[in-house]
Protein backbone atom coordinates (compact mmCIF):
# COMPACT_ATOMS: atom_id res chain seq x y z
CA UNK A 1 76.79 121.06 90.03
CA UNK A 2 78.79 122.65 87.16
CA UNK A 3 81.10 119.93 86.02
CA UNK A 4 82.83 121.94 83.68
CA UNK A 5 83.79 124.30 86.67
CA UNK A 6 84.84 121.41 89.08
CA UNK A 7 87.22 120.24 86.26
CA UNK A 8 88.86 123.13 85.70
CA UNK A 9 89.05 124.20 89.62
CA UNK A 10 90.20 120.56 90.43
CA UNK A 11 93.17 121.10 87.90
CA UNK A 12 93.98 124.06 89.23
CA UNK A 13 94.35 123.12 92.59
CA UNK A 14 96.61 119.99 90.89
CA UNK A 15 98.96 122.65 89.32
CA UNK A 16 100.18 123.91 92.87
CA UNK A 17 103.67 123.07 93.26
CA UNK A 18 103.09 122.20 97.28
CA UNK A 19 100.06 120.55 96.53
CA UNK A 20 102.32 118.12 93.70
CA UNK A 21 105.18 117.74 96.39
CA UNK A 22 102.42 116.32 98.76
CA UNK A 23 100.86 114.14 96.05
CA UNK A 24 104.30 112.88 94.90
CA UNK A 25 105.94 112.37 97.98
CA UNK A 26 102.95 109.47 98.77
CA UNK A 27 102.24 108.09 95.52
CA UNK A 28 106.16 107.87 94.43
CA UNK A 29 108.60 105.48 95.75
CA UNK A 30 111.23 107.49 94.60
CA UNK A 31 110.30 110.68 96.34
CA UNK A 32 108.88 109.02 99.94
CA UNK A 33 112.20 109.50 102.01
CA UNK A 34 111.73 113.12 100.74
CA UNK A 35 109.91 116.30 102.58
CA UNK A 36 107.58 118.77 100.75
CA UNK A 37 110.47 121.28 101.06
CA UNK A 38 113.07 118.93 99.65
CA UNK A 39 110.65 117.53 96.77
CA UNK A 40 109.17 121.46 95.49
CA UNK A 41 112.43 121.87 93.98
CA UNK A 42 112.97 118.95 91.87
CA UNK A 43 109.33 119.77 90.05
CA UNK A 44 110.04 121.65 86.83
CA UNK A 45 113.32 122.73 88.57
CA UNK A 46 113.87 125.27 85.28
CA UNK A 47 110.80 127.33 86.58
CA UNK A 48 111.09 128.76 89.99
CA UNK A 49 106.91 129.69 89.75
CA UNK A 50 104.92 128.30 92.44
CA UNK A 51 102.44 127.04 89.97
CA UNK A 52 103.58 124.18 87.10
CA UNK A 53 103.62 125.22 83.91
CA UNK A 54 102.01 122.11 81.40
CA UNK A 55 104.31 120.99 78.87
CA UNK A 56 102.61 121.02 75.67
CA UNK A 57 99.50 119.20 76.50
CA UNK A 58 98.27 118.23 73.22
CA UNK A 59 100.12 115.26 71.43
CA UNK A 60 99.36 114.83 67.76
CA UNK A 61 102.36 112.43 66.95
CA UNK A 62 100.06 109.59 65.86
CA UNK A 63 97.65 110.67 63.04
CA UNK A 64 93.89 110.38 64.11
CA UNK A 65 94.60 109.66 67.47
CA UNK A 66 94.89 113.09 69.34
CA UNK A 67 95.02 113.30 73.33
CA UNK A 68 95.01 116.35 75.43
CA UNK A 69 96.70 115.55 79.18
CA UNK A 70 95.40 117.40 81.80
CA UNK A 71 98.49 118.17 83.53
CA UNK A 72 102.45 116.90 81.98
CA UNK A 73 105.76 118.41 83.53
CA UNK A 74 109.47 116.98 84.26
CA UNK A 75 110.23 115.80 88.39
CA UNK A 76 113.93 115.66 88.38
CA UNK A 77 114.59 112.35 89.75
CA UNK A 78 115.54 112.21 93.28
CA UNK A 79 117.66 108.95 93.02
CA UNK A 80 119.43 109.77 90.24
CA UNK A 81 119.85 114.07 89.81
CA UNK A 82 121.05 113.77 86.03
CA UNK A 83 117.72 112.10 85.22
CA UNK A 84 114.05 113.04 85.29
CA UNK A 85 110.73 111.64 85.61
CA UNK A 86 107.59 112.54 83.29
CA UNK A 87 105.06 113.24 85.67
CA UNK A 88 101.29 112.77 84.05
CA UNK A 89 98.25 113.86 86.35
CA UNK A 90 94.59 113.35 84.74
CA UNK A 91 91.73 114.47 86.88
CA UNK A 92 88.38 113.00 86.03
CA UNK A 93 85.49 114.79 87.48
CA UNK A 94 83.28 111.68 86.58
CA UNK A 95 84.39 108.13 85.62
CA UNK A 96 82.94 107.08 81.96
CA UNK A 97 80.77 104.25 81.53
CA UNK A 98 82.16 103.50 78.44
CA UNK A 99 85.33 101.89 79.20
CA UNK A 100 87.08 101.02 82.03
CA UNK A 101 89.57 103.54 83.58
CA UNK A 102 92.84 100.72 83.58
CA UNK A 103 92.86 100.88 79.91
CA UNK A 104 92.33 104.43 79.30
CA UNK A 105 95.54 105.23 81.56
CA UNK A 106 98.14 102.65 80.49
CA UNK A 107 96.91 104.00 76.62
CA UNK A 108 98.17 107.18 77.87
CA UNK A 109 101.28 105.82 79.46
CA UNK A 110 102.58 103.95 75.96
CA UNK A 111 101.43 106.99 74.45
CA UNK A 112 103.85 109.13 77.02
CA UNK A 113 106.14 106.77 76.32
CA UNK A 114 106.46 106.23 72.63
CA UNK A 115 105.99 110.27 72.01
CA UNK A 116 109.64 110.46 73.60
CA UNK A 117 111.45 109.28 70.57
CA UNK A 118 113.65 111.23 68.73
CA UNK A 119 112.11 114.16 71.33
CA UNK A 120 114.09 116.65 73.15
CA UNK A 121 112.80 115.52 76.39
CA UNK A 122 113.73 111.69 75.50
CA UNK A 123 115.31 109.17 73.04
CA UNK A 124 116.76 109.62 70.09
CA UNK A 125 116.62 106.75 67.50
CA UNK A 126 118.16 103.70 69.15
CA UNK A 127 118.98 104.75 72.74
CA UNK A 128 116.09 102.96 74.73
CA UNK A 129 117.99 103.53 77.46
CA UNK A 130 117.51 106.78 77.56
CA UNK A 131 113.59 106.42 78.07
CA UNK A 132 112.26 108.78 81.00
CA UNK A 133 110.49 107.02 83.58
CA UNK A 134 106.95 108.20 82.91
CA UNK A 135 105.04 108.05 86.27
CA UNK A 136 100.68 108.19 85.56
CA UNK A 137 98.18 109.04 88.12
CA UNK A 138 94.59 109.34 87.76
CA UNK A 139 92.23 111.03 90.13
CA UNK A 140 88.53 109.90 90.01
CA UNK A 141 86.44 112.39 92.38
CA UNK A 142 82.84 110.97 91.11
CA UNK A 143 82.45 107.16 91.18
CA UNK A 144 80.60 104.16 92.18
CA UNK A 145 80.33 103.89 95.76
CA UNK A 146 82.37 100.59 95.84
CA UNK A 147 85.00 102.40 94.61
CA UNK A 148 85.46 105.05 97.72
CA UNK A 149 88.90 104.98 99.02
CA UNK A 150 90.32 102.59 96.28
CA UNK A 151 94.05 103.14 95.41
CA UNK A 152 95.35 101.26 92.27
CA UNK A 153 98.71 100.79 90.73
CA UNK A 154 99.88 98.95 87.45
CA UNK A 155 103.39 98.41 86.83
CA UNK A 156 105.54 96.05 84.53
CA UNK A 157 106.88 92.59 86.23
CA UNK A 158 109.24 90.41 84.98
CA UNK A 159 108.49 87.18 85.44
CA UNK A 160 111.05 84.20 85.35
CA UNK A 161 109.96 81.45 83.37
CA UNK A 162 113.15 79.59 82.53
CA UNK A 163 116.52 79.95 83.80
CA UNK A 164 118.55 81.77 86.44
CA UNK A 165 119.38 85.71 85.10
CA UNK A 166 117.19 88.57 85.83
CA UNK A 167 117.20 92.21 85.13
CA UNK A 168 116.90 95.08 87.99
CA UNK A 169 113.74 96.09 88.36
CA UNK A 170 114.96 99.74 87.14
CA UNK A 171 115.44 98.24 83.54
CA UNK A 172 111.63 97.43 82.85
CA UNK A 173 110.03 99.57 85.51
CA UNK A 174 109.54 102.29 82.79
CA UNK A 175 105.79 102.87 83.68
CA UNK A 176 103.55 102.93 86.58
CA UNK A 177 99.84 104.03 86.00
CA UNK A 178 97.87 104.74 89.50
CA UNK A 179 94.34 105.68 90.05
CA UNK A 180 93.16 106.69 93.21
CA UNK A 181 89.23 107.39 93.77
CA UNK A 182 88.88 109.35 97.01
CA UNK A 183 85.69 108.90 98.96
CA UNK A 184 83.51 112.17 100.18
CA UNK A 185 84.39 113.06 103.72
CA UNK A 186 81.97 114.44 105.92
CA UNK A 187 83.11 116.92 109.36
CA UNK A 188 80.85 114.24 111.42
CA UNK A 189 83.00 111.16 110.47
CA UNK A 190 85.57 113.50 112.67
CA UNK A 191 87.01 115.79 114.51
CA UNK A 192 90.09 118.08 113.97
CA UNK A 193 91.40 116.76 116.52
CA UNK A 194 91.27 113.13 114.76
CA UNK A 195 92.13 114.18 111.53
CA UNK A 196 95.31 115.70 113.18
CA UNK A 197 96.51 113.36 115.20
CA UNK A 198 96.19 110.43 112.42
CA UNK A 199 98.92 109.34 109.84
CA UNK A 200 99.16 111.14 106.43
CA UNK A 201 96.52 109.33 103.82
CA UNK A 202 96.60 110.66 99.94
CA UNK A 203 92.97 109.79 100.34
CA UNK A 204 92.04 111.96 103.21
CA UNK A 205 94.01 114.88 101.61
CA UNK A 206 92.07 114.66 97.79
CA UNK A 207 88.73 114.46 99.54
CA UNK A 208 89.41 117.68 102.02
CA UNK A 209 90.69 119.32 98.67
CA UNK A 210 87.72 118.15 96.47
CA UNK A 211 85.22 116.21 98.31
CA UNK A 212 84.54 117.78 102.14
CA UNK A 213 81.70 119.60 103.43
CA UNK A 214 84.50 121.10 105.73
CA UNK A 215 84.75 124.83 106.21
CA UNK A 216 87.86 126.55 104.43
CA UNK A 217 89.53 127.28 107.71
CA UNK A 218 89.34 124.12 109.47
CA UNK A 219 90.61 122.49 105.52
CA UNK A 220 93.50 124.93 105.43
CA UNK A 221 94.79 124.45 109.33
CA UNK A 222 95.04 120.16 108.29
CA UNK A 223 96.87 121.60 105.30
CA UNK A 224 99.41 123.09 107.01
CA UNK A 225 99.63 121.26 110.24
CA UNK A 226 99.38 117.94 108.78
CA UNK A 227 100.53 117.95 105.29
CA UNK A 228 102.82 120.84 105.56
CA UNK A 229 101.13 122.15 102.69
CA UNK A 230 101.28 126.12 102.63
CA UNK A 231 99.75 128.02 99.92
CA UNK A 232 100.31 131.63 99.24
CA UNK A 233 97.86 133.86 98.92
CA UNK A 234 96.49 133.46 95.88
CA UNK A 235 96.61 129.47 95.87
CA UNK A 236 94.38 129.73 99.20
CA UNK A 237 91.66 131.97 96.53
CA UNK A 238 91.53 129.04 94.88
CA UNK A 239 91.02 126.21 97.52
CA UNK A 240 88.48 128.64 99.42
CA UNK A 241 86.33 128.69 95.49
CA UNK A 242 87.38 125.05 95.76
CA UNK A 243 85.94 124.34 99.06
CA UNK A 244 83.10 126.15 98.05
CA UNK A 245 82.35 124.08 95.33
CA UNK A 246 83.33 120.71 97.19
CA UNK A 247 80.53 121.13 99.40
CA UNK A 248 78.08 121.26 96.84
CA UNK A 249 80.13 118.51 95.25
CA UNK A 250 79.25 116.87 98.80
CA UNK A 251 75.55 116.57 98.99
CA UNK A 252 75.47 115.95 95.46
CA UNK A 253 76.94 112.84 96.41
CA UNK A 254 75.26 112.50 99.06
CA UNK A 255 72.06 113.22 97.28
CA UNK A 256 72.45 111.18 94.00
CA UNK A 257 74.84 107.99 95.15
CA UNK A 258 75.13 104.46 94.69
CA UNK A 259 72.06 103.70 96.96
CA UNK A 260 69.81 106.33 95.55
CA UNK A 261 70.65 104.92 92.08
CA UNK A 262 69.68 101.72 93.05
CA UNK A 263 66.35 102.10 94.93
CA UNK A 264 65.47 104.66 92.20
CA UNK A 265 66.17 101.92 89.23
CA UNK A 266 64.28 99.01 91.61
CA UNK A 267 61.36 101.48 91.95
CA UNK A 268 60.72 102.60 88.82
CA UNK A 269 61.49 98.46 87.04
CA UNK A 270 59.06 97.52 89.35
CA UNK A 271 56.62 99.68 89.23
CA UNK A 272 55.79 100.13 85.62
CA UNK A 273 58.09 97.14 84.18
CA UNK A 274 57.96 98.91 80.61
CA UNK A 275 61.12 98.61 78.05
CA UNK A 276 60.95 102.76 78.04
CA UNK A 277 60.80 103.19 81.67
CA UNK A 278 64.13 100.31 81.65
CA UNK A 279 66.11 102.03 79.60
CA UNK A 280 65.30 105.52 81.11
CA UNK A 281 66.65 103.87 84.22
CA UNK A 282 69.63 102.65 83.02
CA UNK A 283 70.41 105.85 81.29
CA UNK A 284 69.80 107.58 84.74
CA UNK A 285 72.39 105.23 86.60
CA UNK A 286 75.05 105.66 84.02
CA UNK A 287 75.15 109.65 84.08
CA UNK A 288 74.44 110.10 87.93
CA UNK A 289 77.66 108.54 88.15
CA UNK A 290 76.67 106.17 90.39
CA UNK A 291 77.83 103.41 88.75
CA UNK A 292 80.41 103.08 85.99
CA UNK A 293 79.81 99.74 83.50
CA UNK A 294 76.37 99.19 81.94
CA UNK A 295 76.78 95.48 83.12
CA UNK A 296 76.15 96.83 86.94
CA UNK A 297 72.87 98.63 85.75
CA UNK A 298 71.94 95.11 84.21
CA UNK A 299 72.99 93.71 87.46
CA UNK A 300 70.84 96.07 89.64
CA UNK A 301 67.66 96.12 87.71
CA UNK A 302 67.62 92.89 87.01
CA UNK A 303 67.65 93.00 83.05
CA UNK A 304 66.94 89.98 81.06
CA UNK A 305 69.69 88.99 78.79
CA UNK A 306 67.31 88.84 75.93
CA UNK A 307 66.62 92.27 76.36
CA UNK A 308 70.15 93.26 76.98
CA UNK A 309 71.07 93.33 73.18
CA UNK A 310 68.51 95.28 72.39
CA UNK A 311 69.35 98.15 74.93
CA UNK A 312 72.83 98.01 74.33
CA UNK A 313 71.81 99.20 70.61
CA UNK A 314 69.31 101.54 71.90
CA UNK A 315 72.39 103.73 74.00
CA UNK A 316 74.71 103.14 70.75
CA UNK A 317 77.22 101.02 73.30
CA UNK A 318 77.25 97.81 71.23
């Protein structure tokens, strides 16, 4: 599977206006009293293209630390018409052993929100009042198998430790990081008819987008029928490449997940027991995908702690 391709298709399909409205109107509070046709509109509402345009995607404002976002435009908020939301969408075609995916994403949304001041689109000096809402969401298509169907949200609370006086909610609620990681969705789990006659689920819409083994017809009749989602012409050239793709994406999952990765390690540890062979394993679990912290791999093949050191150095992650 290319992963360079499925990145760049994946964002593509993300850039559709109707597709946004759709992702939006379940992952926001603000827009879920909203239709597709009401919420279209209030994305980038200074560009009447069907397609969002990025802001600039590249912020350089602190020295050394550069980030490119995958996908950054202004929602005009529905609640309150004279303001707007910055909308941040990051798709990751694979989830990095490295870190975990929490930190990476509220990073971003400080960064989001710091880079407003003194910034046309939001403060200037003093006026922290006049911070946009930055709104974060994170779209994992390859993970750890544990992970299927997992949606996550991180949000400031106030908490009252003392007293009587709170603030509303609106005050503090500047940021809200979600990551959603959408399990693969076979035609045999069911039918059209199912799909159809079910409630709308963010989840079931990513994987028939990304993850389905589904032919393009039967994908773009649930589009439409379900989730109100029509694409013009060209959009449905892209979700036909898309679909395409996804069902390679499919049996590679199929093919190379979490259970794979684990009777492949147990085999192999077993078998010849060797320090080489170990870390070959490890290395094997950690860019299959299959799982996403080192400590798992450790976990699964049953690594000594003595030896853990020692491997950690070996893959330069100490």
């Amino acid at each position: 599977m290319e992963k360079h391709y499925f990145d760049t298709q994946s964002k593509i399909i993300l850039s559709f206006k109707s597709v946004q409205a759709a992702l939006l109107q379940q992952c926001l509070d603000e827009c879920k009293h909203l239709s597709l046709h009401e919420i279209v509109p209030l994305i980038q509402p200074s560009s009447s293209h069907s397609k969002i345009i990025t802001l600039n995607p590249e912020d350089l404002r602190m020295p050394g630390a550069r980030i490119i976002y995958d996908l950054l435009y202004v929602l005009q908020h529905p609640l309150h018409p004279d303001r707007s939301i910055l909308i941040h969408i990051e798709a990751q075609g694979e989830e990095s052993y490295k870190y975990h995916l929490p930190r990476r994403g509220l990073y971003y949304g400080s960064r989001l929100i710091a880079g407003q001041q003194n910034h046309s689109l939001g403060f200037q000096d003093d006026s922290y009042d006049d911070i946009l809402d930055v709104r974060s969401l994170w779209i994992c298509l390859r993970h750890v198998g544990k992970k299927d169907n997992c949606w996550l949200e991180y949000t400031t609370e106030e908490k009252l430790r003392k007293g009587h006086f709170r603030f509303d909610p609106e005050v503090y609620g500047i940021s809200k990081i979600q990551i959603l990681y959408p399990g693969i969705q076979s035609k045999k789990d069911k039918s059209i008819e199912e799909i159809l006659e079910g409630p709308k689920d963010i989840m079931e819409l990513l994987s028939l987008l990304f993850l389905s083994d589904r032919e393009f017809e039967q994908i773009l009749l649930i589009l439409e029928n379900k989730y109100d989602i029509l694409l013009a012409k060209e959009e449905r050239k892209e979700v036909e490449e898309m679909c395409t793709f996804g069902q390679d994406a499919f049996l590679a999952w199929k093919d190379y997940g979490l259970e794979k990765g684990r009777e492949e390690g147990r085999k192999e540890g077993r078998k010849q027991g060797a320090y080489e062979t170990l870390v070959q394993n490890i290395t094997f679990l950690l860019e299959s995908g299959t799982i996403s912290d080192i400590q798992q791999a450790f976990s699964i093949l049953h690594v000594k702690k003595e030896l853990q050191p020692k491997i950690l150095k070996r893959l330069n992650l100490n």
